[in-house]
N, C-alpha and C. Protein backbone atom coordinates (compact mmCIF):
# COMPACT_ATOMS: atom_id res chain seq x y z
N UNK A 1 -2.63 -11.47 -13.02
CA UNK A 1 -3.95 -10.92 -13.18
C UNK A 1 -3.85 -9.40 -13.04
N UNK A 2 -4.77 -8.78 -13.89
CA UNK A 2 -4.56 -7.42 -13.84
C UNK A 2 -5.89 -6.86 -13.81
N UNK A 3 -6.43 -5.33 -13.04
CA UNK A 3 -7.69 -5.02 -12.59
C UNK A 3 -7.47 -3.50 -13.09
N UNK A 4 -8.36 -2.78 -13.85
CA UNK A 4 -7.73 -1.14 -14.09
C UNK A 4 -9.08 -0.45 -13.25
N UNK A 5 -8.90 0.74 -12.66
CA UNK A 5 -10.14 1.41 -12.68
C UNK A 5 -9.70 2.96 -13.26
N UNK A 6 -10.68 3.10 -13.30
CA UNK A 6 -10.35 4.38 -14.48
C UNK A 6 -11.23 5.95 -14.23
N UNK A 7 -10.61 7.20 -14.23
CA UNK A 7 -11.07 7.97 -14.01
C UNK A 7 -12.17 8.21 -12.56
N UNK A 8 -11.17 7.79 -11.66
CA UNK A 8 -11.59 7.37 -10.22
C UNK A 8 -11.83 8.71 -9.70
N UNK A 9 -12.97 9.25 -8.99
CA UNK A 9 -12.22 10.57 -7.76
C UNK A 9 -12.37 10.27 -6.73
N UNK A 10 -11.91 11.13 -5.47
CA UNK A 10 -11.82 10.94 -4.19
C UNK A 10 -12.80 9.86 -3.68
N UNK A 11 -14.50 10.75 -4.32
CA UNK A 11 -15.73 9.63 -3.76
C UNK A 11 -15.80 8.25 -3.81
N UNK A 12 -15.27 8.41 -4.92
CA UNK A 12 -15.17 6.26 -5.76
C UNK A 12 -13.99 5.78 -4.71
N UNK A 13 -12.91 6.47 -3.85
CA UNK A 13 -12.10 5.41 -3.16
C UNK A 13 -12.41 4.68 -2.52
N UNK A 14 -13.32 4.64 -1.82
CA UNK A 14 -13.94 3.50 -0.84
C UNK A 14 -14.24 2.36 -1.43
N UNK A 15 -15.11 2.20 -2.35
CA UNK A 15 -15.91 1.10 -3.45
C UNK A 15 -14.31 0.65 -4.49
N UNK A 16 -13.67 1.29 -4.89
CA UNK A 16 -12.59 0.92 -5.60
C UNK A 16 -11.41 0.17 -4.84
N UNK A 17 -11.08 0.77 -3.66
CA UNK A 17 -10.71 0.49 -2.27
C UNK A 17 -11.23 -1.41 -1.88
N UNK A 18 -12.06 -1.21 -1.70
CA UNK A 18 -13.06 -2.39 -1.70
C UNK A 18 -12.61 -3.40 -2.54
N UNK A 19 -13.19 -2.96 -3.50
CA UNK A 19 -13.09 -4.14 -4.71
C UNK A 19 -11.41 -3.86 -5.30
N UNK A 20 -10.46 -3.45 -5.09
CA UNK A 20 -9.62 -4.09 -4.73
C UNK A 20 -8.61 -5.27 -4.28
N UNK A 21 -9.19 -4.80 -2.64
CA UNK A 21 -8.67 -5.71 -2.06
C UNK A 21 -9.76 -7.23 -2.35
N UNK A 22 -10.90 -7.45 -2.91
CA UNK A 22 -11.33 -8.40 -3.46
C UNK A 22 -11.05 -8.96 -4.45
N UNK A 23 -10.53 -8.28 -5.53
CA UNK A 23 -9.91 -8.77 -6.49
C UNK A 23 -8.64 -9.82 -5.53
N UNK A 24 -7.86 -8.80 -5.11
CA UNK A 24 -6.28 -8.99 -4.56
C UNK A 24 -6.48 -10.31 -3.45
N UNK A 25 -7.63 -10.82 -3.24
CA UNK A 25 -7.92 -11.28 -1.73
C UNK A 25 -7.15 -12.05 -1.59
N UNK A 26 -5.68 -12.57 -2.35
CA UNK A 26 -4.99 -13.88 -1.77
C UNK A 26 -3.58 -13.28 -1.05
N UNK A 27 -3.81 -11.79 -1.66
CA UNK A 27 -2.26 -11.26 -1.19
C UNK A 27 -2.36 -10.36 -0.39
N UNK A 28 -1.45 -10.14 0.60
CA UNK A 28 -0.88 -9.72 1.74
C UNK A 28 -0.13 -8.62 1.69
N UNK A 29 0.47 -8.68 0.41
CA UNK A 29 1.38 -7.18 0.13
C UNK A 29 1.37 -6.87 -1.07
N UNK A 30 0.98 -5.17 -0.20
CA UNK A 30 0.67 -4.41 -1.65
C UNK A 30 1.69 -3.09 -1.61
N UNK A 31 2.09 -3.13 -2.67
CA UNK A 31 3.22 -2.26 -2.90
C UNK A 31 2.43 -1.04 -3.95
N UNK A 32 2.70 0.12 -3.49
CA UNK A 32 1.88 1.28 -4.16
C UNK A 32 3.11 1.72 -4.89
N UNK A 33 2.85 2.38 -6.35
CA UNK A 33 3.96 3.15 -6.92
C UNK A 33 2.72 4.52 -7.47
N UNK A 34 3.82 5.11 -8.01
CA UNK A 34 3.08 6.85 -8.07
C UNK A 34 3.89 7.80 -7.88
N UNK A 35 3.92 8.68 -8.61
CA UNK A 35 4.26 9.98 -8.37
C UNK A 35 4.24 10.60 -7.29
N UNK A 36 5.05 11.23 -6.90
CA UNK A 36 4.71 12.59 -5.58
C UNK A 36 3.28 13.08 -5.40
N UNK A 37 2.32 12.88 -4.88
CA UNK A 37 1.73 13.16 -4.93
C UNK A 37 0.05 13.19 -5.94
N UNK A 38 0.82 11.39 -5.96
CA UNK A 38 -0.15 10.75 -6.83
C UNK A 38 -1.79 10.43 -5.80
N UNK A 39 -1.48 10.50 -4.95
CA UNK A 39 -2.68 9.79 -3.88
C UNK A 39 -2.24 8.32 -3.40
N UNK A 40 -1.15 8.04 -3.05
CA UNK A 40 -0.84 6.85 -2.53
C UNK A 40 -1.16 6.73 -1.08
N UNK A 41 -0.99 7.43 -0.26
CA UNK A 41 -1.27 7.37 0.87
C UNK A 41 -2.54 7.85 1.28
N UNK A 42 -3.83 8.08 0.48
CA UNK A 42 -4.99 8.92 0.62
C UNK A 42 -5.57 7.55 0.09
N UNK A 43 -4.88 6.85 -0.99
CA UNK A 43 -5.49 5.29 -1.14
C UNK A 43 -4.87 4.29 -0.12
N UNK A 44 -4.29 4.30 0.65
CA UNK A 44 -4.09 3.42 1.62
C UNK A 44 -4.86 3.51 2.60
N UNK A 45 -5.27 4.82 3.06
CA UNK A 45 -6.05 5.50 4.13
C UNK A 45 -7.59 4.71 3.72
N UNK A 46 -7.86 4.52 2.77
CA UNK A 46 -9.07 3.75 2.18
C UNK A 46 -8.98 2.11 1.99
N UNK A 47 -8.11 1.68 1.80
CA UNK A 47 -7.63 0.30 1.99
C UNK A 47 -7.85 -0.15 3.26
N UNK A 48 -7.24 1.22 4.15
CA UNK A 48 -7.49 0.54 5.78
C UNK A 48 -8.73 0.40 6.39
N UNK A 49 -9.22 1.50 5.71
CA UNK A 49 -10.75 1.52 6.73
C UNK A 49 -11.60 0.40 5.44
N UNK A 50 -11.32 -0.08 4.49
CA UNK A 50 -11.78 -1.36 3.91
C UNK A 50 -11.70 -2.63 4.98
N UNK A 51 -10.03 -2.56 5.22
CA UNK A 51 -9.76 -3.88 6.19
C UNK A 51 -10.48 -3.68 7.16
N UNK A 52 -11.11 -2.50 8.20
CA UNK A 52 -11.44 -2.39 9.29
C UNK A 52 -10.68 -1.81 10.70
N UNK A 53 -10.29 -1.09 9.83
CA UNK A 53 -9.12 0.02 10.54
C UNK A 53 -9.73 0.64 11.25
N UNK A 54 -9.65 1.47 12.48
CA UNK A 54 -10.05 2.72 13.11
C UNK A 54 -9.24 3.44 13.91
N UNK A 55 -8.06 3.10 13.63
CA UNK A 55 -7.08 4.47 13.83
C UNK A 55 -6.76 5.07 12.73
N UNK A 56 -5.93 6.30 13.16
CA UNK A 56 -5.95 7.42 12.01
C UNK A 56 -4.94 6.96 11.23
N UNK A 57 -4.39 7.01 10.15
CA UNK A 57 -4.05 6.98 9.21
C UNK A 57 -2.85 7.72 8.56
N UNK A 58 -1.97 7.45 8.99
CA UNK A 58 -0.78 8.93 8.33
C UNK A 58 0.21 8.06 7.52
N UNK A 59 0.92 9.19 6.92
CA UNK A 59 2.08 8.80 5.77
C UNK A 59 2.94 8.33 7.09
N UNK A 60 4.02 7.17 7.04
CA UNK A 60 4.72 6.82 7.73
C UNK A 60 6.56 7.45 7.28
N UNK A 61 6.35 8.68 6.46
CA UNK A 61 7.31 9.09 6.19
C UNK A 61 8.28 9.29 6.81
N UNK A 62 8.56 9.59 8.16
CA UNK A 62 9.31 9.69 9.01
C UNK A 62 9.66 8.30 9.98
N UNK A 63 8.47 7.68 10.59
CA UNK A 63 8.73 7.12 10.92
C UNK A 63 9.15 5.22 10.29
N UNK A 64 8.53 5.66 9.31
CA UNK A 64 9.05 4.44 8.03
C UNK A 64 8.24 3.72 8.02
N UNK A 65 7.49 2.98 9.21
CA UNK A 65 6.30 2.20 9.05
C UNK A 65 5.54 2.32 10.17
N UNK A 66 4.34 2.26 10.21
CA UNK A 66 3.34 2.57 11.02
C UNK A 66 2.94 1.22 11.12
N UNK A 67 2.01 0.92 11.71
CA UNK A 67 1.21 -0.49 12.69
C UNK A 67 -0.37 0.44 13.27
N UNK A 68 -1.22 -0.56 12.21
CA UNK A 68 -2.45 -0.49 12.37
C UNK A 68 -3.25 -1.71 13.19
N UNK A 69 -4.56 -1.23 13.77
CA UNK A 69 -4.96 -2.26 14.23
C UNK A 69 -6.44 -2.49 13.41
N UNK A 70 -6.64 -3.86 12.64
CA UNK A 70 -8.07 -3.89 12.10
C UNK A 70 -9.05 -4.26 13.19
N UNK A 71 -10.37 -4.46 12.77
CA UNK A 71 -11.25 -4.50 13.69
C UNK A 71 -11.47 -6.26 13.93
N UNK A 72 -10.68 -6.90 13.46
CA UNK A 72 -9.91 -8.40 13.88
C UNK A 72 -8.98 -8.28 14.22
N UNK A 73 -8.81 -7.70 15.04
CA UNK A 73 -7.66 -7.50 15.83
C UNK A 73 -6.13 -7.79 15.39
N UNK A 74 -6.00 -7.90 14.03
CA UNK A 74 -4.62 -8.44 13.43
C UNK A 74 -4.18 -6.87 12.70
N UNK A 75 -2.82 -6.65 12.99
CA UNK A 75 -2.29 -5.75 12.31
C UNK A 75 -2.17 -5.68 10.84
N UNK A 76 -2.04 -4.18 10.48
CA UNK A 76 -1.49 -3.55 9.02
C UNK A 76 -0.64 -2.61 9.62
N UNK A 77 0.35 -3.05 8.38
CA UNK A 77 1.88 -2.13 8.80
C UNK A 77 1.37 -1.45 7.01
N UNK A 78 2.15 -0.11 7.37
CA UNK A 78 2.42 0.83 6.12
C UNK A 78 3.56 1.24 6.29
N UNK A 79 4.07 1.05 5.14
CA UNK A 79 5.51 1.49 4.98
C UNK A 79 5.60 2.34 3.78
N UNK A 80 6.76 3.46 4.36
CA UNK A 80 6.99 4.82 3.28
C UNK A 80 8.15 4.72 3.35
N UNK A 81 8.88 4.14 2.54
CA UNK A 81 10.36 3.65 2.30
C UNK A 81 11.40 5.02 1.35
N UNK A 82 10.30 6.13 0.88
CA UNK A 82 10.93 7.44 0.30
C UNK A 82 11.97 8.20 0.72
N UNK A 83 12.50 7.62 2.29
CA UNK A 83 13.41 8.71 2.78
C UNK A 83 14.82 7.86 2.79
N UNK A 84 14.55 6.69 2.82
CA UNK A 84 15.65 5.89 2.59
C UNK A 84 16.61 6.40 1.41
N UNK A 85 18.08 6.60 2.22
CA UNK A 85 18.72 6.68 1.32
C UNK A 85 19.49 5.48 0.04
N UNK A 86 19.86 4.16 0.96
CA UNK A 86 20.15 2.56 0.59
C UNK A 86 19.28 1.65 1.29
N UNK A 87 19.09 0.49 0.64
CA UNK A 87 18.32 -0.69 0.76
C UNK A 87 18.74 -1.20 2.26
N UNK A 88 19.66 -0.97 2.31
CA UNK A 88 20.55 -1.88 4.09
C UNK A 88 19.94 -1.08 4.78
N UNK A 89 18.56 0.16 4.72
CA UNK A 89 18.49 0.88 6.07
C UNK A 89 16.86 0.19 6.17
N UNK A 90 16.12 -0.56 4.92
CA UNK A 90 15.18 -1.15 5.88
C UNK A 90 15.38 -2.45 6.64
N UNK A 91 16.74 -2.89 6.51
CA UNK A 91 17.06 -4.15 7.23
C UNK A 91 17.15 -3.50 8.97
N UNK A 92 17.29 -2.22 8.77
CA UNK A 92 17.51 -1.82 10.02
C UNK A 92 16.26 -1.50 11.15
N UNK A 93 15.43 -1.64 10.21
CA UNK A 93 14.11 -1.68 10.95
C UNK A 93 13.62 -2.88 10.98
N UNK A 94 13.76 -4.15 10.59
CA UNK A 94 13.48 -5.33 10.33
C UNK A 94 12.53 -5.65 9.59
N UNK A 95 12.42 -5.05 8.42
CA UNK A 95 11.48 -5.26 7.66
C UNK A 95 10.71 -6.61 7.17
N UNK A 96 12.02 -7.78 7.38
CA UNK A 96 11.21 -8.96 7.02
C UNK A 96 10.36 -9.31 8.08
N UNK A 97 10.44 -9.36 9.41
CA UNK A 97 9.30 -9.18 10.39
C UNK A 97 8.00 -8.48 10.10
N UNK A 98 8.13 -7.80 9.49
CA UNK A 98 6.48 -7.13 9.07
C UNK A 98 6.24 -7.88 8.13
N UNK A 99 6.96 -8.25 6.83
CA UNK A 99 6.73 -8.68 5.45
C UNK A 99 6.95 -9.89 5.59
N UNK A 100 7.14 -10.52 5.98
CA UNK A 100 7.02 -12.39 6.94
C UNK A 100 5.95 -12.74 7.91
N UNK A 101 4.86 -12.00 8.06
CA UNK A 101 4.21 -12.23 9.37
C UNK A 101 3.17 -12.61 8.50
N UNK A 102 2.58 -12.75 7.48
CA UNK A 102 1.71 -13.09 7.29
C UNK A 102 0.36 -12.42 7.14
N UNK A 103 0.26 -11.10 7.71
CA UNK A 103 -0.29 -9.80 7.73
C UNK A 103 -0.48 -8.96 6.71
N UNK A 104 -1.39 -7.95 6.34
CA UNK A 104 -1.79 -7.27 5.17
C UNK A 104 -0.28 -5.99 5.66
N UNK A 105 0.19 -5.48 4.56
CA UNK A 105 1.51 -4.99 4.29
C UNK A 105 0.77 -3.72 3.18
N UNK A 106 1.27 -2.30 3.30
CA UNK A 106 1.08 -1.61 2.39
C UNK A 106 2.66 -0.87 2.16
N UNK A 107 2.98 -0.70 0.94
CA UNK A 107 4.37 -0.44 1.34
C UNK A 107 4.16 1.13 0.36
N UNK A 108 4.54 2.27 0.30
CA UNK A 108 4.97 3.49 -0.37
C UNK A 108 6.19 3.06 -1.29
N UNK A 109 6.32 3.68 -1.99
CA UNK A 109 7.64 3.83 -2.79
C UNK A 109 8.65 2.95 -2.89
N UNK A 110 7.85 1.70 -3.30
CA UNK A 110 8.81 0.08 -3.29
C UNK A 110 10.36 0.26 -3.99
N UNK A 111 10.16 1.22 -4.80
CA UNK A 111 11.34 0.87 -5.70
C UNK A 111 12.39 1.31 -4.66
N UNK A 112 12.28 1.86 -3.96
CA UNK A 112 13.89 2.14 -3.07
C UNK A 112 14.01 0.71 -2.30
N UNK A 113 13.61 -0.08 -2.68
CA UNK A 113 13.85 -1.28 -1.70
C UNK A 113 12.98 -2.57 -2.94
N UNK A 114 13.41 -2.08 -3.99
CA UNK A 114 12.64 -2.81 -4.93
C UNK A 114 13.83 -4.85 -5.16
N UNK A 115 14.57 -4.43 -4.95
CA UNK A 115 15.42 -5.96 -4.70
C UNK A 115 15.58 -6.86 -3.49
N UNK A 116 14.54 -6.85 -2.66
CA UNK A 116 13.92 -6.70 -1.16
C UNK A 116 12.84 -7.73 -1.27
N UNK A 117 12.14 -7.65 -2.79
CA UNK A 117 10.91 -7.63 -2.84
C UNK A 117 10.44 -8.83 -3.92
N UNK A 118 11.16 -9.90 -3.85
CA UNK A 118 11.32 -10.79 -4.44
C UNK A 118 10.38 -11.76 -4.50
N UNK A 119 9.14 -11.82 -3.94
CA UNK A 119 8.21 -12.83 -3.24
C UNK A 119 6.92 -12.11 -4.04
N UNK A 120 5.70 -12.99 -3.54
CA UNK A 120 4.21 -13.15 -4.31
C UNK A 120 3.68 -11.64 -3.36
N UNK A 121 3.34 -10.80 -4.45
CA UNK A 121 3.05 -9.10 -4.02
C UNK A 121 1.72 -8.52 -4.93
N UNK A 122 0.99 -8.21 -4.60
CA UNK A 122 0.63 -7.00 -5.62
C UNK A 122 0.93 -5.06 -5.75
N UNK A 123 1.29 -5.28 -7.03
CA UNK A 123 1.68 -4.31 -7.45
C UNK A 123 0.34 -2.71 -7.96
N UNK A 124 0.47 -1.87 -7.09
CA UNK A 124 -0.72 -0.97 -7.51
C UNK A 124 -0.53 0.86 -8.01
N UNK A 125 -0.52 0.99 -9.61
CA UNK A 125 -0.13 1.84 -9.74
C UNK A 125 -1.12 3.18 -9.49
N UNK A 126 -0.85 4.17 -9.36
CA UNK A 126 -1.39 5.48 -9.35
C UNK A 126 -1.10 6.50 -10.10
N UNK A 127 -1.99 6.92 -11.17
CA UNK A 127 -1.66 8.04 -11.78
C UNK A 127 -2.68 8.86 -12.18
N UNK A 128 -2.31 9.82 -12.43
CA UNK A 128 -3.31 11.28 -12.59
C UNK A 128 -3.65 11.61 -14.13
N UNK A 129 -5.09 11.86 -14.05
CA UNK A 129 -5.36 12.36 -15.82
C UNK A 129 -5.96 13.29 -15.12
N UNK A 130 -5.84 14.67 -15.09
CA UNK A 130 -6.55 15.66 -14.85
C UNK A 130 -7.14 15.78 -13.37
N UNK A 131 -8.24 15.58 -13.11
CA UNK A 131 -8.79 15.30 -11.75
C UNK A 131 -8.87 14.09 -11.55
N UNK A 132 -8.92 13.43 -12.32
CA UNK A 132 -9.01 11.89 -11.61
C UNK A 132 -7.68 10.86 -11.75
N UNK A 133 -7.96 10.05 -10.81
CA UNK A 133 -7.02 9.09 -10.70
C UNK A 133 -7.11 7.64 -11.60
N UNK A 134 -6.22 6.97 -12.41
CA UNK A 134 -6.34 5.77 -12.52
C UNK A 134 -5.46 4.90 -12.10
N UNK A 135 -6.23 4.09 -11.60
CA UNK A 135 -5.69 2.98 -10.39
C UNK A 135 -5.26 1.38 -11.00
N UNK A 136 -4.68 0.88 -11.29
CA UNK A 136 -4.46 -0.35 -11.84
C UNK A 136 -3.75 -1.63 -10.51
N UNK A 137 -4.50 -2.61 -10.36
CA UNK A 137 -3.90 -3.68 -9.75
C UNK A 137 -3.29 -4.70 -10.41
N UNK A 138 -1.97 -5.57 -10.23
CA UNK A 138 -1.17 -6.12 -10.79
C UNK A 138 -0.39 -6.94 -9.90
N UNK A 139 -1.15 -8.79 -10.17
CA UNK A 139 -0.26 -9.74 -9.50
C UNK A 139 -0.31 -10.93 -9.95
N UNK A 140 0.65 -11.69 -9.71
CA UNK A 140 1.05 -13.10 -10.65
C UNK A 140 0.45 -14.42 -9.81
């Protein structure tokens, strides 16, 4: 199934955000792709406070994955897999523990760990036409 939204800006993330994860409502992991500085992590930041997030929100670039708490008390992990140099270094964080738990999963920059990723996912691209963003959801 596939969902496009089109010529999105900042304001529309919430409602797009939203209906999203309604479309997506059976899956658990969502893998963002995008450019440098496509808005991947400025759309996750909106994903969370969809789920019911109320902690802050940061790129997990450094630390690789972050752990959110929703307002059901069940975690969201975000993962920014960009600094990875090989696939064997998210085994080193235990990645199937986050991505096995059963839990909503946002992952950054799948493709460095794109043979990892073998299981039922949605896929969400990001790209730029000028000022706005178009957002496409994508899952089997």
């Amino acid at each position: 199934m596939t969902r496009s939204w089109n010529s999105i800006t900042l304001e529309m993330l919430p409602q797009v955000a939203s209906e999203l994860l309604h479309f997506a409502a059976a899956q658990k992991i969502f893998c963002l792709y995008g450019e440098m500085g496509a808005g991947k992590t400025t759309f996750v930041k909106e994903l969370c406070k969809a789920l019911g997030v109320q902690d802050e929100v940061q790129s997990p670039t450094f630390s690789i994955v972050n752990e959110y708490k929703a307002d059901n008390g069940n975690p969201v992990f975000h993962f920014d897999f960009y600094r990875l140099k090989k696939v064997e270094e998210a085994f080193d964080i235990g990645y199937e523990d986050y991505l096995f738990s059963g839990h909503t999963c946002f992952i950054e920059w799948p493709e460095k760990v794109e043979s990892l990723l073998n299981f039922a996912k949605a896929d969400i691209f990001i790209s730029s036409d000028n000022n706005t963003r178009i957002i496409t959801c994508r899952y089997e």
